[in-house]
N, C-alpha and C. Protein backbone atom coordinates (compact mmCIF):
# COMPACT_ATOMS: atom_id res chain seq x y z
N UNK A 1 12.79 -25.83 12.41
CA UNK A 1 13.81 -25.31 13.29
C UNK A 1 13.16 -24.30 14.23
N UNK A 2 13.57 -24.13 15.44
CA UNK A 2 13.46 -23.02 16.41
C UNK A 2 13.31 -21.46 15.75
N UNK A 3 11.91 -21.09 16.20
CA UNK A 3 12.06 -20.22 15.49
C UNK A 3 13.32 -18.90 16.40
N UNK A 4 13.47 -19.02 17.70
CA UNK A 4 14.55 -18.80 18.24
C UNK A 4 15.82 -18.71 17.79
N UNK A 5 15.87 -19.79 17.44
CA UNK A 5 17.53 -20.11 16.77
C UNK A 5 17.29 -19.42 15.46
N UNK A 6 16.40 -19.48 14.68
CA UNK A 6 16.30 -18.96 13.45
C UNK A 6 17.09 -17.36 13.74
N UNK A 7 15.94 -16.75 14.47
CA UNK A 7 16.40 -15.13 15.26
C UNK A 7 18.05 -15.16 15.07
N UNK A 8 18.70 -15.66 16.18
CA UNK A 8 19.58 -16.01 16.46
C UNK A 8 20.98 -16.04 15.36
N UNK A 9 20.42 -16.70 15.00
CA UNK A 9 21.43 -16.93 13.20
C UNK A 9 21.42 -15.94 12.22
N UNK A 10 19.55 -15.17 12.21
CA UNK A 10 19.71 -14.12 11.62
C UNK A 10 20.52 -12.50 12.01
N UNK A 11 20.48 -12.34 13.34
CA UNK A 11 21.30 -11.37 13.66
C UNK A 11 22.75 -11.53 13.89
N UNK A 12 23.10 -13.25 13.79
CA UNK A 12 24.65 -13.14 14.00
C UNK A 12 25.22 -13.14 12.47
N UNK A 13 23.85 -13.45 11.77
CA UNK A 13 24.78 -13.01 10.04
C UNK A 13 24.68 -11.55 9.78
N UNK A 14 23.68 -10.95 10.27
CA UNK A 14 23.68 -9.21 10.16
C UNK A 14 25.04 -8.58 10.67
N UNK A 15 25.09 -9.10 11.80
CA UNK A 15 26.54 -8.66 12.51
C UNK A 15 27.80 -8.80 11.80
N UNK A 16 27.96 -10.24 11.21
CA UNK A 16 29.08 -10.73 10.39
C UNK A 16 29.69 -9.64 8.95
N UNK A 17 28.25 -9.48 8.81
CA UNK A 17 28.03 -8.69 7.36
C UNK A 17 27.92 -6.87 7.41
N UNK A 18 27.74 -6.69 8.72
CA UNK A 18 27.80 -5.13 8.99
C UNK A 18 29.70 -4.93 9.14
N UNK A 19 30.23 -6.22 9.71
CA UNK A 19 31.44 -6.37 10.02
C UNK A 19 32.57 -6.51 8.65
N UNK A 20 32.37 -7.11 7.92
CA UNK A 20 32.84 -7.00 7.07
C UNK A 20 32.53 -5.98 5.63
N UNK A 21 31.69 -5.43 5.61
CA UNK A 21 31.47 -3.96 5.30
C UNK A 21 31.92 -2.88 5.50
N UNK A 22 32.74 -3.43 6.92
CA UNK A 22 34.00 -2.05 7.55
C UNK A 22 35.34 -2.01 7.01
N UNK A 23 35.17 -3.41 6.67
CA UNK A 23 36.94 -3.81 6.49
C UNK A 23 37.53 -3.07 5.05
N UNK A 24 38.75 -2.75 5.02
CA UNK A 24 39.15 -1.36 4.40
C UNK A 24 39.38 -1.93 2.75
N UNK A 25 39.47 -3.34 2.80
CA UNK A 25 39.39 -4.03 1.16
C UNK A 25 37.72 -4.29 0.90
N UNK A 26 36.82 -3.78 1.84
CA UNK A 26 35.57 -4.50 1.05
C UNK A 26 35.32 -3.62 -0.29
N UNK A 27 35.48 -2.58 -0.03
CA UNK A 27 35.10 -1.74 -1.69
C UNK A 27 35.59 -2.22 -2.71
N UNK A 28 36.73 -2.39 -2.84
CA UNK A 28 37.62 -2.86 -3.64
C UNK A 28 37.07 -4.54 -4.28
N UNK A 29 36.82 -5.39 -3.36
CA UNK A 29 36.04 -6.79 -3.31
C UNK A 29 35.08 -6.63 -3.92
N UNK A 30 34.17 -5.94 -3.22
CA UNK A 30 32.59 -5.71 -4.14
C UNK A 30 32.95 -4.81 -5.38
N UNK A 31 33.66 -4.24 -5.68
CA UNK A 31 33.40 -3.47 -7.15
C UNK A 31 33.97 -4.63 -8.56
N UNK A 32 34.87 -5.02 -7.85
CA UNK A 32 35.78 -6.25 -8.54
C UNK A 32 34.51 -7.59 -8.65
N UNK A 33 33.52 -7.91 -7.82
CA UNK A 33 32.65 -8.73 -7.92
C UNK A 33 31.41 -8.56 -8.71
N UNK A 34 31.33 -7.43 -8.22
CA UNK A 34 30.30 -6.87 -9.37
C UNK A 34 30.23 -6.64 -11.14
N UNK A 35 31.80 -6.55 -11.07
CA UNK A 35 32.36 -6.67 -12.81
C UNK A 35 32.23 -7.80 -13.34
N UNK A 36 32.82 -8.71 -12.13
CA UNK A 36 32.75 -10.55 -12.79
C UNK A 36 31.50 -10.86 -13.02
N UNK A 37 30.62 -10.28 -12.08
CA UNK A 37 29.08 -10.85 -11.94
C UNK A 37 28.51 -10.22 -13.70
N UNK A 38 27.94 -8.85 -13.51
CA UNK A 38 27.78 -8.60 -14.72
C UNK A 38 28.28 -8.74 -15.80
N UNK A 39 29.58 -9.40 -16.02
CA UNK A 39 30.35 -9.64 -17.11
C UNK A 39 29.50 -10.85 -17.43
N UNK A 40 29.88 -11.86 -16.85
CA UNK A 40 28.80 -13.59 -16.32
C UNK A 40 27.44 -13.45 -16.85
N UNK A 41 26.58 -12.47 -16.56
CA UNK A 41 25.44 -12.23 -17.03
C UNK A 41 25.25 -12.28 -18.38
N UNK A 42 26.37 -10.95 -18.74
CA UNK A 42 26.36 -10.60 -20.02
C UNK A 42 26.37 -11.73 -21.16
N UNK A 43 27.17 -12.69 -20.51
CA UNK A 43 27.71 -14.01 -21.29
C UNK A 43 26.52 -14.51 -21.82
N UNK A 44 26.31 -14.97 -20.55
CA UNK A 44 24.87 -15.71 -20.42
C UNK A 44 23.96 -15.49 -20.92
N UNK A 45 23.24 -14.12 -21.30
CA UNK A 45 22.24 -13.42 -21.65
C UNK A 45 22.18 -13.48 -23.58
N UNK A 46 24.00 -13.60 -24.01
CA UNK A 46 23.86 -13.51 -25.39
C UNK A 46 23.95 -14.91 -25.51
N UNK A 47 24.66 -15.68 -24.77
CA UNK A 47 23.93 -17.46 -24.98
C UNK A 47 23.03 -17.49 -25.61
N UNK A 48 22.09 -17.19 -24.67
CA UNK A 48 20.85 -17.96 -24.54
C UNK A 48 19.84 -16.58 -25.60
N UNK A 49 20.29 -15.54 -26.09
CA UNK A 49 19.74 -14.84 -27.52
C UNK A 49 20.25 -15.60 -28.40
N UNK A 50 21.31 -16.08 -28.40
CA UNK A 50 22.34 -17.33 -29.71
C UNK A 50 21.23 -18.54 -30.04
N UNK A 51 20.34 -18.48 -28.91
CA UNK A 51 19.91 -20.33 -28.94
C UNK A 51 20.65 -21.02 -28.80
N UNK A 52 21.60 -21.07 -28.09
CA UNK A 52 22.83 -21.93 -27.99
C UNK A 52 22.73 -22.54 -26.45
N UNK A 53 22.94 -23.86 -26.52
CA UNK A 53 22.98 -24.09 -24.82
C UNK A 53 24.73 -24.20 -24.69
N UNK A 54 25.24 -24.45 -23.14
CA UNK A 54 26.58 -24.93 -22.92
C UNK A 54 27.01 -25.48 -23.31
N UNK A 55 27.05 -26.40 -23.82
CA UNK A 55 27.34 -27.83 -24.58
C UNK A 55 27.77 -27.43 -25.94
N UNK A 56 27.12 -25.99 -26.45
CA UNK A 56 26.97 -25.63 -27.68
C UNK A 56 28.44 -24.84 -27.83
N UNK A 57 28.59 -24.01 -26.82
CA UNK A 57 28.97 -22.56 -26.96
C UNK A 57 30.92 -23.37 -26.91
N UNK A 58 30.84 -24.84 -25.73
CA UNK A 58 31.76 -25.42 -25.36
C UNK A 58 32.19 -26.48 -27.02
N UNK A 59 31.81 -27.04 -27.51
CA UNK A 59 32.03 -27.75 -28.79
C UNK A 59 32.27 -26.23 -29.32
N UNK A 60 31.97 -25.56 -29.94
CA UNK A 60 32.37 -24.21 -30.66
C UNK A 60 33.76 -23.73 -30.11
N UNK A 61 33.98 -23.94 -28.76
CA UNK A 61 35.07 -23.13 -28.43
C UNK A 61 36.32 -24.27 -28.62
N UNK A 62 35.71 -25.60 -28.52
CA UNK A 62 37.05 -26.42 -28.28
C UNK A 62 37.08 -26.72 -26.68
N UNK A 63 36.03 -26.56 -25.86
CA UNK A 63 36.22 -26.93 -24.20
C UNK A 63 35.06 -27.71 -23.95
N UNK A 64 34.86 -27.71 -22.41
CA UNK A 64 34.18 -28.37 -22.06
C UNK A 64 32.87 -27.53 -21.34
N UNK A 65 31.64 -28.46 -21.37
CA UNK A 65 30.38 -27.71 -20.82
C UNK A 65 31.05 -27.13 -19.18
N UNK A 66 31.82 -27.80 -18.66
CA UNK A 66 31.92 -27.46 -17.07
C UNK A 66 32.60 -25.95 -17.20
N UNK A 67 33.75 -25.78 -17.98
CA UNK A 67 34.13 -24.66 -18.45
C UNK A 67 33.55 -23.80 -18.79
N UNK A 68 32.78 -23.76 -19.64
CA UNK A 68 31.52 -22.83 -19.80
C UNK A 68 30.56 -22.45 -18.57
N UNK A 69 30.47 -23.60 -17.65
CA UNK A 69 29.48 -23.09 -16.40
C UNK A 69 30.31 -22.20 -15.59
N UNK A 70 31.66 -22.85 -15.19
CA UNK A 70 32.54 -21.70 -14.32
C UNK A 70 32.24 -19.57 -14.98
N UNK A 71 32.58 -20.12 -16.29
CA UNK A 71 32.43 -18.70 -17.08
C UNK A 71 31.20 -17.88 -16.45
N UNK A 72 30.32 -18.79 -16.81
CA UNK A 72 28.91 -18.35 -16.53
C UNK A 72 28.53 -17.99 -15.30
N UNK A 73 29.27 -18.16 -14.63
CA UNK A 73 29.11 -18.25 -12.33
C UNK A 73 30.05 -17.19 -12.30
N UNK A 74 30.79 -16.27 -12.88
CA UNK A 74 32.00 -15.23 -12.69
C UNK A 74 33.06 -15.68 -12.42
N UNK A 75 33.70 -16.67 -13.02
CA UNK A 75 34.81 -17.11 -12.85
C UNK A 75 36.06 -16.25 -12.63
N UNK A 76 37.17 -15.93 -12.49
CA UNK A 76 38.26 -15.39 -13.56
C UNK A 76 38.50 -15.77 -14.90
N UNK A 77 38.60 -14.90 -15.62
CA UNK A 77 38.43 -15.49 -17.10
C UNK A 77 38.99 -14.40 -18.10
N UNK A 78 40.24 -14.95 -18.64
CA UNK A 78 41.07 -13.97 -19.19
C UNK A 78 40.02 -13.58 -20.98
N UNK A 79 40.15 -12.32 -21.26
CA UNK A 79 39.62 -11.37 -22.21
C UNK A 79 39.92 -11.92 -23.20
N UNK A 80 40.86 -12.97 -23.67
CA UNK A 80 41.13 -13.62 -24.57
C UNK A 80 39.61 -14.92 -24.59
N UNK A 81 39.10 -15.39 -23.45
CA UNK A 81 38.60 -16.39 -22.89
C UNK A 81 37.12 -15.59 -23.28
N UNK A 82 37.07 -14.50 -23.04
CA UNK A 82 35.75 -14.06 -22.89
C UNK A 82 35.66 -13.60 -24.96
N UNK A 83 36.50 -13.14 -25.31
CA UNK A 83 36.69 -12.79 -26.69
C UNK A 83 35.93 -14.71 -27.62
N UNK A 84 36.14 -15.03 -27.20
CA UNK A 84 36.12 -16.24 -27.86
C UNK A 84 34.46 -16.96 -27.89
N UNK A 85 34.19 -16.77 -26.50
CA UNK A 85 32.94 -17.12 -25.82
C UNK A 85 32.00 -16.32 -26.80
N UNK A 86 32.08 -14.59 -26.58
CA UNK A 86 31.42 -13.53 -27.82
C UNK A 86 31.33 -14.20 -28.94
N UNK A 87 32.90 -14.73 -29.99
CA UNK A 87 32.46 -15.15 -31.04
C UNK A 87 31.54 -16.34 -31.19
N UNK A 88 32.20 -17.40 -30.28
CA UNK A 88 30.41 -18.12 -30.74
C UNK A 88 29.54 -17.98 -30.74
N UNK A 89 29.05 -16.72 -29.62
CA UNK A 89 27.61 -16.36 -29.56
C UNK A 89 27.09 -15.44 -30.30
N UNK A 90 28.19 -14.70 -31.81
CA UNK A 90 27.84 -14.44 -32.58
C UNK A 90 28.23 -12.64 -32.26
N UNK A 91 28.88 -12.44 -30.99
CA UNK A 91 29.30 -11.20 -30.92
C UNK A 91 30.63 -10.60 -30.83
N UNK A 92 30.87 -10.01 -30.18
CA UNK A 92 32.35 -9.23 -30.47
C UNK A 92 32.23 -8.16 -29.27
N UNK A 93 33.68 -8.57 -28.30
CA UNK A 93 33.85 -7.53 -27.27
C UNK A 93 34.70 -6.30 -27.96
N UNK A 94 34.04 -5.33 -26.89
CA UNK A 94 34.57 -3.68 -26.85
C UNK A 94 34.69 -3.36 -25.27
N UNK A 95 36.09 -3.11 -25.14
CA UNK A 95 36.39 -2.55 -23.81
C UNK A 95 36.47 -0.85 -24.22
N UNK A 96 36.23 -0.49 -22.93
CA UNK A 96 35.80 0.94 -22.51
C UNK A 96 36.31 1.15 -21.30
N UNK A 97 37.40 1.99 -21.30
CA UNK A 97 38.04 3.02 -20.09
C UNK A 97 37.10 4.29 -19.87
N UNK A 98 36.17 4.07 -18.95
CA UNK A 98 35.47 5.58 -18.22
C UNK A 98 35.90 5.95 -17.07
């Protein structure tokens, strides 16, 4: 590709993204994204300490591997959903109000 156009694309996504950084819900968006994200991680991280692949964690729960990938990508995913996921992987959630 042009390395022109490349330029081009890169400063009209800088712009896009300086732009929506203003907008008065982005805090709110990113802090809320950042919970799902690291929550997702968290999942993921005791998976795969379990030795357990998707397939695994999904037969244990009663669902399906695709279900388990949404989880895993930050889905929405009710605490009941995530409680369950923990027990197959051999753990147990604790929520914390700071």
């Amino acid at each position: 590709m042009n390395k022109d156009i490349l330029n081009k694309m890169k400063k009209a996504q800088e712009a896009q993204a300086k732009e929506i950084r203003q907008l008065d819900s982005y805090e709110q968006a990113s802090h809320e994204f950042n919970l799902e994200y690291t929550l997702a991680n968290e999942l993921q991280d005791a998976r795969k300490k379990a030795n357990l692949t998707q397939k695994d964690i999904a037969r244990i729960m009663g669902t399906t591997q695709s279900v388990i990938s949404r989880i895993e990508h930050g889905c929405n995913v009710s605490v009941s959903t995530i409680e369950k996921y923990a027990h197959a992987c051999g753990k147990h959630v604790e929520l914390h109000l700071i």
